[in-house]
N, C-alpha and C. Protein backbone atom coordinates (compact mmCIF):
# COMPACT_ATOMS: atom_id res chain seq x y z
N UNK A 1 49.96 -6.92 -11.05
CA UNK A 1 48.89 -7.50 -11.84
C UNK A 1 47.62 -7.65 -11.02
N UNK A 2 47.75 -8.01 -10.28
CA UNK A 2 46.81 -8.04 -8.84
C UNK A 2 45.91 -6.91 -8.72
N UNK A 3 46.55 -5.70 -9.10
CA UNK A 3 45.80 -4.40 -8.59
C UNK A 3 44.45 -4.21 -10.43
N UNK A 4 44.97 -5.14 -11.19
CA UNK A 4 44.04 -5.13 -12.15
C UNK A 4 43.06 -5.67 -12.27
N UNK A 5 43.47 -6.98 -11.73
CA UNK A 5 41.84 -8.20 -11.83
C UNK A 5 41.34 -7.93 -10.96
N UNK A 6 41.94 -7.89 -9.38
CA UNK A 6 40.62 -7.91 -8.35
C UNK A 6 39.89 -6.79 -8.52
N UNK A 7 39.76 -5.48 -8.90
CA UNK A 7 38.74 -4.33 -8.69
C UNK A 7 37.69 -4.96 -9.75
N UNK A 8 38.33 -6.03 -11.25
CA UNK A 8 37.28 -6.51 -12.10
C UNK A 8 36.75 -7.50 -11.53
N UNK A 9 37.29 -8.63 -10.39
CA UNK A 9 36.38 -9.29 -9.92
C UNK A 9 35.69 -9.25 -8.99
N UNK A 10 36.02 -8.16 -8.13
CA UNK A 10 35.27 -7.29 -7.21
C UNK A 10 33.89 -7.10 -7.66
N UNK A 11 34.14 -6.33 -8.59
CA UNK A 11 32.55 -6.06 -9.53
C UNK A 11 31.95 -6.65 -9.80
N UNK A 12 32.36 -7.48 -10.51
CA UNK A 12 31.81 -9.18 -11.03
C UNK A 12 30.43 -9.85 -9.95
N UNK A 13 31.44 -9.96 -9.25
CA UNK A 13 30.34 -11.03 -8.01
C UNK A 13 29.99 -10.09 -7.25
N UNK A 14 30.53 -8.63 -7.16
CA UNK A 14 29.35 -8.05 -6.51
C UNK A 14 27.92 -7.16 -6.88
N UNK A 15 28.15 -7.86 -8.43
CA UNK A 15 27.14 -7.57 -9.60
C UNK A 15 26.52 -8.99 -9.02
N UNK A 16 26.51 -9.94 -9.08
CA UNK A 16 25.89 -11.06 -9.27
C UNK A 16 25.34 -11.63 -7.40
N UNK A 17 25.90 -10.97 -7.12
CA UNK A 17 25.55 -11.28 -5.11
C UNK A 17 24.17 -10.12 -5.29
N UNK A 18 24.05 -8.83 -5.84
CA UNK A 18 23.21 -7.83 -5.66
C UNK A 18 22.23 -8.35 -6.34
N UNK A 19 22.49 -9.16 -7.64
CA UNK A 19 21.63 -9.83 -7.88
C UNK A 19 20.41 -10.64 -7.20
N UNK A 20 20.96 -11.60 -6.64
CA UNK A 20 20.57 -12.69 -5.97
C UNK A 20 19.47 -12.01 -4.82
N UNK A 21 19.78 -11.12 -4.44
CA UNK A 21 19.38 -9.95 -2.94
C UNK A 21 18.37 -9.49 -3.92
N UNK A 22 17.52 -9.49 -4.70
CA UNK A 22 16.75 -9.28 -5.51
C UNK A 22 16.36 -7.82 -5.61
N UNK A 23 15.49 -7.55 -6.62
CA UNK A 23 15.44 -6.33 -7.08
C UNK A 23 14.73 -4.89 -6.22
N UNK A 24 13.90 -5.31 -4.99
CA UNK A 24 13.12 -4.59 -4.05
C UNK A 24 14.72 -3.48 -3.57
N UNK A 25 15.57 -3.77 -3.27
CA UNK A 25 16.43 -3.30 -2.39
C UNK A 25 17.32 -2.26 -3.22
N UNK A 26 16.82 -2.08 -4.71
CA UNK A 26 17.47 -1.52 -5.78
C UNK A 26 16.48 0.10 -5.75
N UNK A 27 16.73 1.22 -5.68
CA UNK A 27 15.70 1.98 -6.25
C UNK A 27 15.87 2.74 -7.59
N UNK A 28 16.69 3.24 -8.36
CA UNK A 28 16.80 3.95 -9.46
C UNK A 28 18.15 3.67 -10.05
N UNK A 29 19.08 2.97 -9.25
CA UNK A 29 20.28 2.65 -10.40
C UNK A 29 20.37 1.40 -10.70
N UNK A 30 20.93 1.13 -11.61
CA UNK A 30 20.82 -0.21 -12.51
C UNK A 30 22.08 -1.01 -11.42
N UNK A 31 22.19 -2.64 -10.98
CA UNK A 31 23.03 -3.38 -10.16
C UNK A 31 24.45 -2.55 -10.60
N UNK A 32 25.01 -2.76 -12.09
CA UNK A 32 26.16 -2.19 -12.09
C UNK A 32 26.49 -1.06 -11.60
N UNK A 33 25.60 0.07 -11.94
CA UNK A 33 25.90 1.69 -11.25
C UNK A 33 25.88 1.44 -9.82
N UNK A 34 25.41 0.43 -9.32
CA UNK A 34 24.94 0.70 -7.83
C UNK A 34 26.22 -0.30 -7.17
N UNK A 35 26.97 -1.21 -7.67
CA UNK A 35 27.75 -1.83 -6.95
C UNK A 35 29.27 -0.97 -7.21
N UNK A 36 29.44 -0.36 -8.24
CA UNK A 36 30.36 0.91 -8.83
C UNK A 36 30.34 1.55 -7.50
N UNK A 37 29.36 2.17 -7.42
CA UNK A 37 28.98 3.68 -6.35
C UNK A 37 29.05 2.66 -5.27
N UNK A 38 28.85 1.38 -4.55
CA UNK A 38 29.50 1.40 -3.01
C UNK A 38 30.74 0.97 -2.96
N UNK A 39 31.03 0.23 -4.32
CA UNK A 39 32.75 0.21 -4.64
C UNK A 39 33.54 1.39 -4.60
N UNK A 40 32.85 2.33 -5.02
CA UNK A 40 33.75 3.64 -4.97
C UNK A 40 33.96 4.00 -3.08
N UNK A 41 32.71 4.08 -3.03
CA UNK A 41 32.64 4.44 -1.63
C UNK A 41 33.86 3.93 -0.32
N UNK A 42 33.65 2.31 -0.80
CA UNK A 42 35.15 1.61 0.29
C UNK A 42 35.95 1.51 -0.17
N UNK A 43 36.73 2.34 -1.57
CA UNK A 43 38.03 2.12 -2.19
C UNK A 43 38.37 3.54 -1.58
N UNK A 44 37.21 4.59 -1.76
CA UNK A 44 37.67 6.19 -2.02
C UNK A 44 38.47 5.85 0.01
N UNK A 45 38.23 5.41 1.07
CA UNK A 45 38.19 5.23 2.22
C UNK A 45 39.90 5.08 2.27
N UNK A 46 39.90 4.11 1.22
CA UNK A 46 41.38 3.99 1.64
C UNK A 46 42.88 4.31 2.07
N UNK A 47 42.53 5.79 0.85
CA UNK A 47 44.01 6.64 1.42
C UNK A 47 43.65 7.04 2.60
N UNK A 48 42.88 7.53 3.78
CA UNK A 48 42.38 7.55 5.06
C UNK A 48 43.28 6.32 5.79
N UNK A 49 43.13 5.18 5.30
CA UNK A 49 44.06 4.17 6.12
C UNK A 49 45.17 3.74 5.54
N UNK A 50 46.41 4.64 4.87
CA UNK A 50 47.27 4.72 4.63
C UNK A 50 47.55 3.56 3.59
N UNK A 51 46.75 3.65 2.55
CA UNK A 51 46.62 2.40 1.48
C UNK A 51 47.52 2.98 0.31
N UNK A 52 47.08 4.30 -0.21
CA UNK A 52 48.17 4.53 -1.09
C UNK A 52 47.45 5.32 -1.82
N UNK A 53 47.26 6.82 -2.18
CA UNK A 53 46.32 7.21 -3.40
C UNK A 53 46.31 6.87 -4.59
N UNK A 54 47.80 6.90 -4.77
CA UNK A 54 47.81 6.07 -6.20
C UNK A 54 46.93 4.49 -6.59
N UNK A 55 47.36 4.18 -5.87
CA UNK A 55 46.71 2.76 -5.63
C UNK A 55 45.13 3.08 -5.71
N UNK A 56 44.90 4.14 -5.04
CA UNK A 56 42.89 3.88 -5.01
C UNK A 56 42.92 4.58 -6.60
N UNK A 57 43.01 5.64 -6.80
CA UNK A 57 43.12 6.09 -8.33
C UNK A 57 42.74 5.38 -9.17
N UNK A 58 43.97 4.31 -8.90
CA UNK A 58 44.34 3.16 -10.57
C UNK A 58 42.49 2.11 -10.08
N UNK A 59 42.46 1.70 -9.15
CA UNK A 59 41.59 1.05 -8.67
C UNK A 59 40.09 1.80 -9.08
N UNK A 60 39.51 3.17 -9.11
CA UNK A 60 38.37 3.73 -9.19
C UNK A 60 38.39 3.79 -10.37
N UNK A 61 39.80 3.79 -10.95
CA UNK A 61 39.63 3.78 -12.84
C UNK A 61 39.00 3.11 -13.28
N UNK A 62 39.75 1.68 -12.60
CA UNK A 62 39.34 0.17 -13.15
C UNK A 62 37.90 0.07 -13.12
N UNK A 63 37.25 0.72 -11.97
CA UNK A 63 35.91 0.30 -11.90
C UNK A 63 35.11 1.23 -12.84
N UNK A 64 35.27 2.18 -13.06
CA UNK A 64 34.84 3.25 -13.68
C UNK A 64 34.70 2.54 -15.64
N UNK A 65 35.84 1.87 -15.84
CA UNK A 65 36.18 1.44 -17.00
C UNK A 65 35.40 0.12 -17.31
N UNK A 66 35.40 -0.60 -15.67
CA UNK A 66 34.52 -1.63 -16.11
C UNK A 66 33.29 -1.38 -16.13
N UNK A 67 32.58 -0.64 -15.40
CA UNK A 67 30.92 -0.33 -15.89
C UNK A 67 31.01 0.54 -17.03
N UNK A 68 31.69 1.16 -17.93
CA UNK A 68 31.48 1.78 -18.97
C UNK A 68 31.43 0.40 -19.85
N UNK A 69 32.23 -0.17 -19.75
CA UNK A 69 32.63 -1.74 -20.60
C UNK A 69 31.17 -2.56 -20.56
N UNK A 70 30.85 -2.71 -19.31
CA UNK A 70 29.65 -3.70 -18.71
C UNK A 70 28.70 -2.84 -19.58
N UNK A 71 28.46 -1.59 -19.55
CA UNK A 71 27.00 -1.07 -20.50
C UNK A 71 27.16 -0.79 -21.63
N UNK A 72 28.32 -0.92 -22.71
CA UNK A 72 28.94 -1.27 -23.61
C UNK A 72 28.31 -2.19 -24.38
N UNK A 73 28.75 -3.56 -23.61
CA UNK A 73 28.16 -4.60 -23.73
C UNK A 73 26.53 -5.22 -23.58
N UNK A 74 26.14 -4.40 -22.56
CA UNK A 74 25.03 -4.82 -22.91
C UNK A 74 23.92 -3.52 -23.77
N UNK A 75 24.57 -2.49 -24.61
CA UNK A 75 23.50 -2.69 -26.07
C UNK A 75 23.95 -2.64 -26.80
N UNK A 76 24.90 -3.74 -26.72
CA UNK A 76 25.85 -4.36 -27.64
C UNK A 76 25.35 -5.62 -28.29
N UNK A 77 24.85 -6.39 -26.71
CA UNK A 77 24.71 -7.82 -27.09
C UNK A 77 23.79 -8.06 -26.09
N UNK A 78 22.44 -8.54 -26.79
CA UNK A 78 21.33 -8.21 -26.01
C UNK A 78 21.24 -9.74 -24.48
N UNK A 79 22.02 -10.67 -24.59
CA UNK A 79 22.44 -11.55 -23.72
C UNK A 79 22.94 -10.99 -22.46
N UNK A 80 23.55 -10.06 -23.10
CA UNK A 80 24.70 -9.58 -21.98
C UNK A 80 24.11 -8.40 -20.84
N UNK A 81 22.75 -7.72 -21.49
CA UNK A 81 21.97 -7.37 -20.92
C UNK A 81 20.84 -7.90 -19.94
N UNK A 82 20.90 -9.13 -19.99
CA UNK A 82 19.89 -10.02 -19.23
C UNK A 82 20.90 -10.73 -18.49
N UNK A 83 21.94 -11.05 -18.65
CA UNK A 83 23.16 -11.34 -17.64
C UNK A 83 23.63 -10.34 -16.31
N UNK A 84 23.87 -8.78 -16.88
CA UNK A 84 24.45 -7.67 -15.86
C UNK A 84 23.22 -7.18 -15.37
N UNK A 85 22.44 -6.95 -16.08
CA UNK A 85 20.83 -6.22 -15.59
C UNK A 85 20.20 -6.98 -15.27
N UNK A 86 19.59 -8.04 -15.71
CA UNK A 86 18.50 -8.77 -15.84
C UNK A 86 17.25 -8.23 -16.74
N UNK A 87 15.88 -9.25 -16.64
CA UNK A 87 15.11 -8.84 -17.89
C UNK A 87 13.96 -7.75 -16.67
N UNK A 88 12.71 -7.08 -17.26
CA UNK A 88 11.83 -7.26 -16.29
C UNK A 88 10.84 -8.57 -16.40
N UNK A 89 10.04 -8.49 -15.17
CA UNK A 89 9.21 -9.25 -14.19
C UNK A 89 7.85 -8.95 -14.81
N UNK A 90 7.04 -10.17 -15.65
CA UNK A 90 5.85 -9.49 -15.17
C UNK A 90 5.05 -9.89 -14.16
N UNK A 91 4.10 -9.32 -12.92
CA UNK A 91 3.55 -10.07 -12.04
C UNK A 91 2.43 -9.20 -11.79
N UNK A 92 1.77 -9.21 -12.91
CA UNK A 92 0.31 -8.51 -12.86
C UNK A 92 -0.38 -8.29 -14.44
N UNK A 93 -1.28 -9.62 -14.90
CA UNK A 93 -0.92 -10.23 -16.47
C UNK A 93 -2.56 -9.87 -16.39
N UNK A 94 -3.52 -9.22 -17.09
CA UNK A 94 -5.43 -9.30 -17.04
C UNK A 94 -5.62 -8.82 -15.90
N UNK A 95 -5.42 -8.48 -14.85
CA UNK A 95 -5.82 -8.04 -13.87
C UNK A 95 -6.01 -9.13 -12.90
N UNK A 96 -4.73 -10.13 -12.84
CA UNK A 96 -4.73 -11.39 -12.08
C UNK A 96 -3.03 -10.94 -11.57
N UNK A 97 -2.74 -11.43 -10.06
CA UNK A 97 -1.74 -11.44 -9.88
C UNK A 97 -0.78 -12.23 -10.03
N UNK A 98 0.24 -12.79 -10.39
CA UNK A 98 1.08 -13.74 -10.82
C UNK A 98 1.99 -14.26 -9.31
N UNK A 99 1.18 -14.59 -8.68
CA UNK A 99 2.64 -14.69 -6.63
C UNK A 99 3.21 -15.70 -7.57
N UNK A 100 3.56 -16.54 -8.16
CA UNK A 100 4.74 -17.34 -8.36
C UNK A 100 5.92 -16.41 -8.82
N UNK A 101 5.38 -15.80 -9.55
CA UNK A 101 6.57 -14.57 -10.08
C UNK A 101 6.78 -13.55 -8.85
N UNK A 102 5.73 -13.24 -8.24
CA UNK A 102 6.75 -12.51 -6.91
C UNK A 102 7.11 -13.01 -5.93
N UNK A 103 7.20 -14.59 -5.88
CA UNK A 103 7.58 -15.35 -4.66
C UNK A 103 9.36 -15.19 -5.59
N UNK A 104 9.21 -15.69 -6.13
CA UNK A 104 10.78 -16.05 -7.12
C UNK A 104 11.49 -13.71 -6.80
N UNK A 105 10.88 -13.23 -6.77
CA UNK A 105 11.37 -11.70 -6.31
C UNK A 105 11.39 -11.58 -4.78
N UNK A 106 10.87 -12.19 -4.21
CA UNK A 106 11.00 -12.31 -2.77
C UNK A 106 10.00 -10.90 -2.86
N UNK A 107 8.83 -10.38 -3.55
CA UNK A 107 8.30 -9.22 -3.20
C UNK A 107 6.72 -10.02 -2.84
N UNK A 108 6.18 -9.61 -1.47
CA UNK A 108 4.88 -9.76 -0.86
C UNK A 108 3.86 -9.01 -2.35
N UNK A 109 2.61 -9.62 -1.68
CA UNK A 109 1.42 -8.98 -2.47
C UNK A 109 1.07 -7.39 -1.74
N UNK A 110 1.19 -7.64 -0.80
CA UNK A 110 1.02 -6.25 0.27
C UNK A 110 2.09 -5.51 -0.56
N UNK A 111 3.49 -5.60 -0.69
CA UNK A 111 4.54 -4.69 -0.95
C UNK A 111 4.02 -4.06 -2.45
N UNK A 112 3.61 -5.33 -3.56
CA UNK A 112 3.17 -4.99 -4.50
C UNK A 112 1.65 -3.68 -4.72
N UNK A 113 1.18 -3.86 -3.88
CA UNK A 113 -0.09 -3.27 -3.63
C UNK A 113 0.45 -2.11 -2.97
N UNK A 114 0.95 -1.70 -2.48
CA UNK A 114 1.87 -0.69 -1.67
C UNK A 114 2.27 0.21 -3.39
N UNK A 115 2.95 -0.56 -3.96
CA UNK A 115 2.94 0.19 -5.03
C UNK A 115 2.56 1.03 -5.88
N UNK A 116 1.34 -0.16 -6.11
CA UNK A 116 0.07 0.28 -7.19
C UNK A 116 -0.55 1.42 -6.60
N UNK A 117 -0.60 1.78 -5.41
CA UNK A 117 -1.23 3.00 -4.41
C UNK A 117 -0.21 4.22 -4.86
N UNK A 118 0.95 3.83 -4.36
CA UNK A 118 1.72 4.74 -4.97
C UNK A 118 1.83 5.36 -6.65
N UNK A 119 1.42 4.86 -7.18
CA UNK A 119 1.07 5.09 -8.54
C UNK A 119 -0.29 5.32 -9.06
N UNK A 120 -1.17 5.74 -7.59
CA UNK A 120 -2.22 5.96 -7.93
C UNK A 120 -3.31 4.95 -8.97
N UNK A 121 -3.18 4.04 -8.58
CA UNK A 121 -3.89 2.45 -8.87
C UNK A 121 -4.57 2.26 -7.86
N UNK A 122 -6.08 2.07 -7.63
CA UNK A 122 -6.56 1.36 -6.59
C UNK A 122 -7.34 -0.03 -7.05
N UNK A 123 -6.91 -0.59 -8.19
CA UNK A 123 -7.93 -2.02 -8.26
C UNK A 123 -7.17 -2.56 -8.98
N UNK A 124 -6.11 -4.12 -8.68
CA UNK A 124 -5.82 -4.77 -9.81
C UNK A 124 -6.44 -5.12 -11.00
N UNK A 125 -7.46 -5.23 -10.28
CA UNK A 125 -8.43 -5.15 -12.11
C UNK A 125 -8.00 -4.39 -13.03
N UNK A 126 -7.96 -3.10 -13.09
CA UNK A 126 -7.75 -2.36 -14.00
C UNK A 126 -6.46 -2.37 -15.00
N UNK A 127 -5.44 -2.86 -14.30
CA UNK A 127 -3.95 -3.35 -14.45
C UNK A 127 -4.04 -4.44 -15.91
N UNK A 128 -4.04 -3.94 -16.76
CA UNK A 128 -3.23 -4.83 -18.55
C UNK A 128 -2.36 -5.55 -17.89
N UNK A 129 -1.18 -5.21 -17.62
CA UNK A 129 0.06 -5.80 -17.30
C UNK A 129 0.94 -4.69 -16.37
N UNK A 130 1.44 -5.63 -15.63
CA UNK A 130 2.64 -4.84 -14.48
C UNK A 130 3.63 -5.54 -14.43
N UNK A 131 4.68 -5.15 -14.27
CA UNK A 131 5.99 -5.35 -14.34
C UNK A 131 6.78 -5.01 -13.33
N UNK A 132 7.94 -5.64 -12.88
CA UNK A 132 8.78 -5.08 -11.86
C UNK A 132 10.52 -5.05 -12.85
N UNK A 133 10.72 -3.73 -13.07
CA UNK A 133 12.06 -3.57 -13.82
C UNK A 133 12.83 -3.76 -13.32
N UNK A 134 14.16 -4.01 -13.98
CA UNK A 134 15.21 -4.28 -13.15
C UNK A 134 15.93 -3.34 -12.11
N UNK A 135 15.42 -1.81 -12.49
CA UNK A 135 16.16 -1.53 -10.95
C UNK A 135 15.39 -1.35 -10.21
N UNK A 136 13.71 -2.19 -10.26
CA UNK A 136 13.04 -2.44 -8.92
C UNK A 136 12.21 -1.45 -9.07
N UNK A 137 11.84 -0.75 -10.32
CA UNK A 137 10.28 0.10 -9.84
C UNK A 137 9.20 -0.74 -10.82
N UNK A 138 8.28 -0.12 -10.85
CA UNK A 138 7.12 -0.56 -11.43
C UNK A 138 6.54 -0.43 -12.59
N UNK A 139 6.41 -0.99 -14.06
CA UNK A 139 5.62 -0.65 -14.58
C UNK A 139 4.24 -1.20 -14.67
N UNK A 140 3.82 -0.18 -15.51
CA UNK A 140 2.01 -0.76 -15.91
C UNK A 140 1.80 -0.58 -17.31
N UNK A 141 0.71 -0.89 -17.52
CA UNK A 141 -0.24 -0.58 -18.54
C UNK A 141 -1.59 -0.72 -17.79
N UNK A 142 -2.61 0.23 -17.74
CA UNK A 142 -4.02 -0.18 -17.82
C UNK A 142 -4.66 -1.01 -18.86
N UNK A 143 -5.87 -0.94 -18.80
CA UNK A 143 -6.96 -1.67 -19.53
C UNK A 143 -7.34 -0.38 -20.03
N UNK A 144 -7.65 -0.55 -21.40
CA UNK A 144 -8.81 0.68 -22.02
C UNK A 144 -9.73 0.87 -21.40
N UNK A 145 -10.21 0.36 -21.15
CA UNK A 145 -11.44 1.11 -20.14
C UNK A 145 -10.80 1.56 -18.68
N UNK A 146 -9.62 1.67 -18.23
CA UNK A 146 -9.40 2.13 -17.26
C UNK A 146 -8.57 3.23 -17.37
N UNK A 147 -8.01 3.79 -18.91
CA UNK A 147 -7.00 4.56 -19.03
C UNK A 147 -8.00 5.71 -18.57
N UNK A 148 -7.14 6.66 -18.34
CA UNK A 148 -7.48 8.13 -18.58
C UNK A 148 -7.98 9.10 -19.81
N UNK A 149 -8.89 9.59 -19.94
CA UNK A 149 -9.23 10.73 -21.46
C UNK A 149 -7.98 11.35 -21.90
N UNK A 150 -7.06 11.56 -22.70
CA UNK A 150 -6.45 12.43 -23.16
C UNK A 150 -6.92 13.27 -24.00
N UNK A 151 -6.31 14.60 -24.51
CA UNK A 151 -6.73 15.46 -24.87
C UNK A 151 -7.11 15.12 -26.69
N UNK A 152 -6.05 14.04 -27.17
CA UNK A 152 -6.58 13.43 -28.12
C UNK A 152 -7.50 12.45 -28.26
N UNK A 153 -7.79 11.58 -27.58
CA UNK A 153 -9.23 11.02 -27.51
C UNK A 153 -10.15 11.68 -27.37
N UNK A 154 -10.51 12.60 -26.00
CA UNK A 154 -11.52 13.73 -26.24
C UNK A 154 -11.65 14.29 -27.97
N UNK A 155 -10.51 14.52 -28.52
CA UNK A 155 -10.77 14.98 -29.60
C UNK A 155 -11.64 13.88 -30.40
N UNK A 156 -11.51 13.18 -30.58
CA UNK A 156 -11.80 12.00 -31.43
C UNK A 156 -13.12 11.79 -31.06
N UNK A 157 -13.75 11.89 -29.56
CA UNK A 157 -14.88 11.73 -29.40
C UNK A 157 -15.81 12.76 -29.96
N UNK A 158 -15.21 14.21 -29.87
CA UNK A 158 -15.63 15.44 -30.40
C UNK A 158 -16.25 14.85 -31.57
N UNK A 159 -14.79 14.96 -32.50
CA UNK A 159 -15.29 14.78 -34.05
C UNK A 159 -16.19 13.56 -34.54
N UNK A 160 -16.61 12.88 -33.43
CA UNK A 160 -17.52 11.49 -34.06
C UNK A 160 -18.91 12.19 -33.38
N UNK A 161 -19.01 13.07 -32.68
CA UNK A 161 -20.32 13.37 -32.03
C UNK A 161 -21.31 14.15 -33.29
N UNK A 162 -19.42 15.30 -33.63
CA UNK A 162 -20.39 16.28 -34.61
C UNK A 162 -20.46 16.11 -35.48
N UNK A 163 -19.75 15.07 -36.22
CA UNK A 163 -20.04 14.00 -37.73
C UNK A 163 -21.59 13.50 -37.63
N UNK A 164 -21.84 12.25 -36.03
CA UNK A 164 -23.00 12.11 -35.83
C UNK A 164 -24.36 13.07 -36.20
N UNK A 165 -23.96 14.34 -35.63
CA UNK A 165 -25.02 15.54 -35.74
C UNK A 165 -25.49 15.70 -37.05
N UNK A 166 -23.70 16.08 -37.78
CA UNK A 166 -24.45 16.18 -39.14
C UNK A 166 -24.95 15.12 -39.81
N UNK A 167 -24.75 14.33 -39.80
CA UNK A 167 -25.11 12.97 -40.65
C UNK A 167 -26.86 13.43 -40.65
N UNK A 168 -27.19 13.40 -38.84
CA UNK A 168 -28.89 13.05 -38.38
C UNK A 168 -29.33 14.36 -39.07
N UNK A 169 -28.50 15.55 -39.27
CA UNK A 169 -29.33 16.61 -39.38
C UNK A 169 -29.61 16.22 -40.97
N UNK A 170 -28.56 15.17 -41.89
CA UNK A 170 -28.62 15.70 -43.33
C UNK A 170 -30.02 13.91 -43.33
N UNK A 171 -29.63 13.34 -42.52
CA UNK A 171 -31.32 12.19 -42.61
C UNK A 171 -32.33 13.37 -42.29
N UNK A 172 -32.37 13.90 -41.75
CA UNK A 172 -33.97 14.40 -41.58
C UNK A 172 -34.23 15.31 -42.82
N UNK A 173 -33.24 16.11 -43.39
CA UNK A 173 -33.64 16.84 -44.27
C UNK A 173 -33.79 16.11 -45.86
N UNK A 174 -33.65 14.78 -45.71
CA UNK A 174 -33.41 14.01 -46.72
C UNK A 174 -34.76 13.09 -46.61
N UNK A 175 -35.41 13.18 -45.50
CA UNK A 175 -36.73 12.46 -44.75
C UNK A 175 -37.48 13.21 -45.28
N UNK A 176 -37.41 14.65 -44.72
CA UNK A 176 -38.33 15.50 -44.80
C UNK A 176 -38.60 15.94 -46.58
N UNK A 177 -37.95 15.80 -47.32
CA UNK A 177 -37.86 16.07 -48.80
C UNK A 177 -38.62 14.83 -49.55
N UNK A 178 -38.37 13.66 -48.36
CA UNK A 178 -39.50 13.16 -49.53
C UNK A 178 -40.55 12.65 -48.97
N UNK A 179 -40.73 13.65 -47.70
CA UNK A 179 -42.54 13.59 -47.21
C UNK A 179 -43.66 13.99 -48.04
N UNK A 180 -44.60 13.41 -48.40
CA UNK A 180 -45.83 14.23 -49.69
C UNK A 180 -46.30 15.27 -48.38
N UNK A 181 -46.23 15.52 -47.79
CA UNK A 181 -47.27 16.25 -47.08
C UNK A 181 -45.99 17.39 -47.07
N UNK A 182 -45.01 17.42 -47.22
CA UNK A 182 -44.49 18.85 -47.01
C UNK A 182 -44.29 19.56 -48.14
N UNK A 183 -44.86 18.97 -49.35
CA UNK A 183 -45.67 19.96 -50.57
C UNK A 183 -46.61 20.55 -49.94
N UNK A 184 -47.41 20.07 -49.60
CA UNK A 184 -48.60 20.98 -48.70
C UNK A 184 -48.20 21.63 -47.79
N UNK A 185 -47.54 21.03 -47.21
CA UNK A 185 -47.14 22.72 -45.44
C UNK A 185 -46.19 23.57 -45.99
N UNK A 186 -45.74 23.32 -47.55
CA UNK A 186 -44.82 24.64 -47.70
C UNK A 186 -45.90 25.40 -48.94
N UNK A 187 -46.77 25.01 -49.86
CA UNK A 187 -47.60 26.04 -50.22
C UNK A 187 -49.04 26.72 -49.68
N UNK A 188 -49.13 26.08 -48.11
CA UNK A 188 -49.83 27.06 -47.05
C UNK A 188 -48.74 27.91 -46.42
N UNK A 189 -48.02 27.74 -46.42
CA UNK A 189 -47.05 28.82 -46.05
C UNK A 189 -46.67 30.15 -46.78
N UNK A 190 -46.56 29.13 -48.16
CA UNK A 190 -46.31 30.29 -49.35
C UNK A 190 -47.36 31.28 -49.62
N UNK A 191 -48.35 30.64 -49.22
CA UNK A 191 -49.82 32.09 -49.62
C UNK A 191 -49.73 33.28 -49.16
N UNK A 192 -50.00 34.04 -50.35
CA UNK A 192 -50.01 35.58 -49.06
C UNK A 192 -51.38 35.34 -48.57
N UNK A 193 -50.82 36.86 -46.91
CA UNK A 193 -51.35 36.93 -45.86
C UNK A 193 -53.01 37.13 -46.35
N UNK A 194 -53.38 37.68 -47.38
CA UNK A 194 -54.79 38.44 -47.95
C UNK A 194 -55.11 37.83 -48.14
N UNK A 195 -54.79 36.53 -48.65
CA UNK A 195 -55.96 35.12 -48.61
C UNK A 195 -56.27 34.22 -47.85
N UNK A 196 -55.38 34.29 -46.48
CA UNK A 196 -55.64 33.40 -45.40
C UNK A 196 -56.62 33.92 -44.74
């Protein structure tokens, strides 16, 4: 019975210890995948020291079964997702930095800024909101005025320029129609050449 619970409580608290060690030390797998994969790592070791293959087998199952179970559950039950994962962080709200929220991450302003470089950010200003996800990378949002042109906005600017155009071209010809004087500059025009 033994060989069943401990690989589940193995996981358990070493889901919740990876936790605590906060999210900087995480890079692309979620706590569960990542305590799985060094669980695998010192179970797979074992038949090496005459532990038993069978024994590691039944054991890599268990773990294998419990992170399928653990992500199961959490988009299952959205609690259970802020329990095994956690939520994200925001710590970059208007273009103000939030250090209470990255003191509680144990992440520096330097480390944070280290980031934003890496993501090609050079001014918190510009930063809507930033976030630190749970397996420790970064999101953003800019500020409208700091996003980038896309090829659909350009468009949009297009079609308001040459709406503009026509609009001014159909005022002037709508100006010009009810000038009195351009009865006169169009029947000096109209004269033939033999009487000018």
């Amino acid at each position: 019975m033994n060989l069943i619970w401990e690989p589940f409580v193995v996981l358990i608290a070493g889901l919740f210890l990876l936790k605590l060690t906060g999210r900087k030390a995480i890079a692309q797998m979620t706590m569960p995948q990542l305590i799985v994969m060094l669980s695998l790592g010192t179970i797979l070791v074992q038949p090496i020291a005459h532990k038993g293959v069978v024994r590691t087998l039944v054991v890599v199952g268990i773990f294998v079964v419990t992170l399928f179970l653990l992500e199961y559950l959490q988009v299952k039950i959205n609690g259970a997702e802020k329990i095994f994962t956690g939520k994200s962080k925001v710590v970059i709200e208007n273009g103000t930095i939030n250090v209470s929220e990255l003191r509680k991450l144990r992440l520096s302003v330097d480390q944070l800024e280290m980031r934003l470089r890496l993501n090609g950010i050079s001014k918190v200003d510009d930063i809507k909101t930033a976030t630190i996800e749970p397996n420790g990378e970064l999101g953003y949002e800019l500020k409208d005025e700091a996003k980038p042109l896309t090829k659909k906005d350009f468009q949009k600017l297009m079609d308001e320029y040459m709406l503009g155009i026509k609009e001014s071209q159909s005022m002037e010809q709508k100006n010009s129609a009810s000038n009195i004087f351009t009865e006169i500059q169009e029947e000096q025009e109209s004269n033939p050449k033999y009487l000018q």
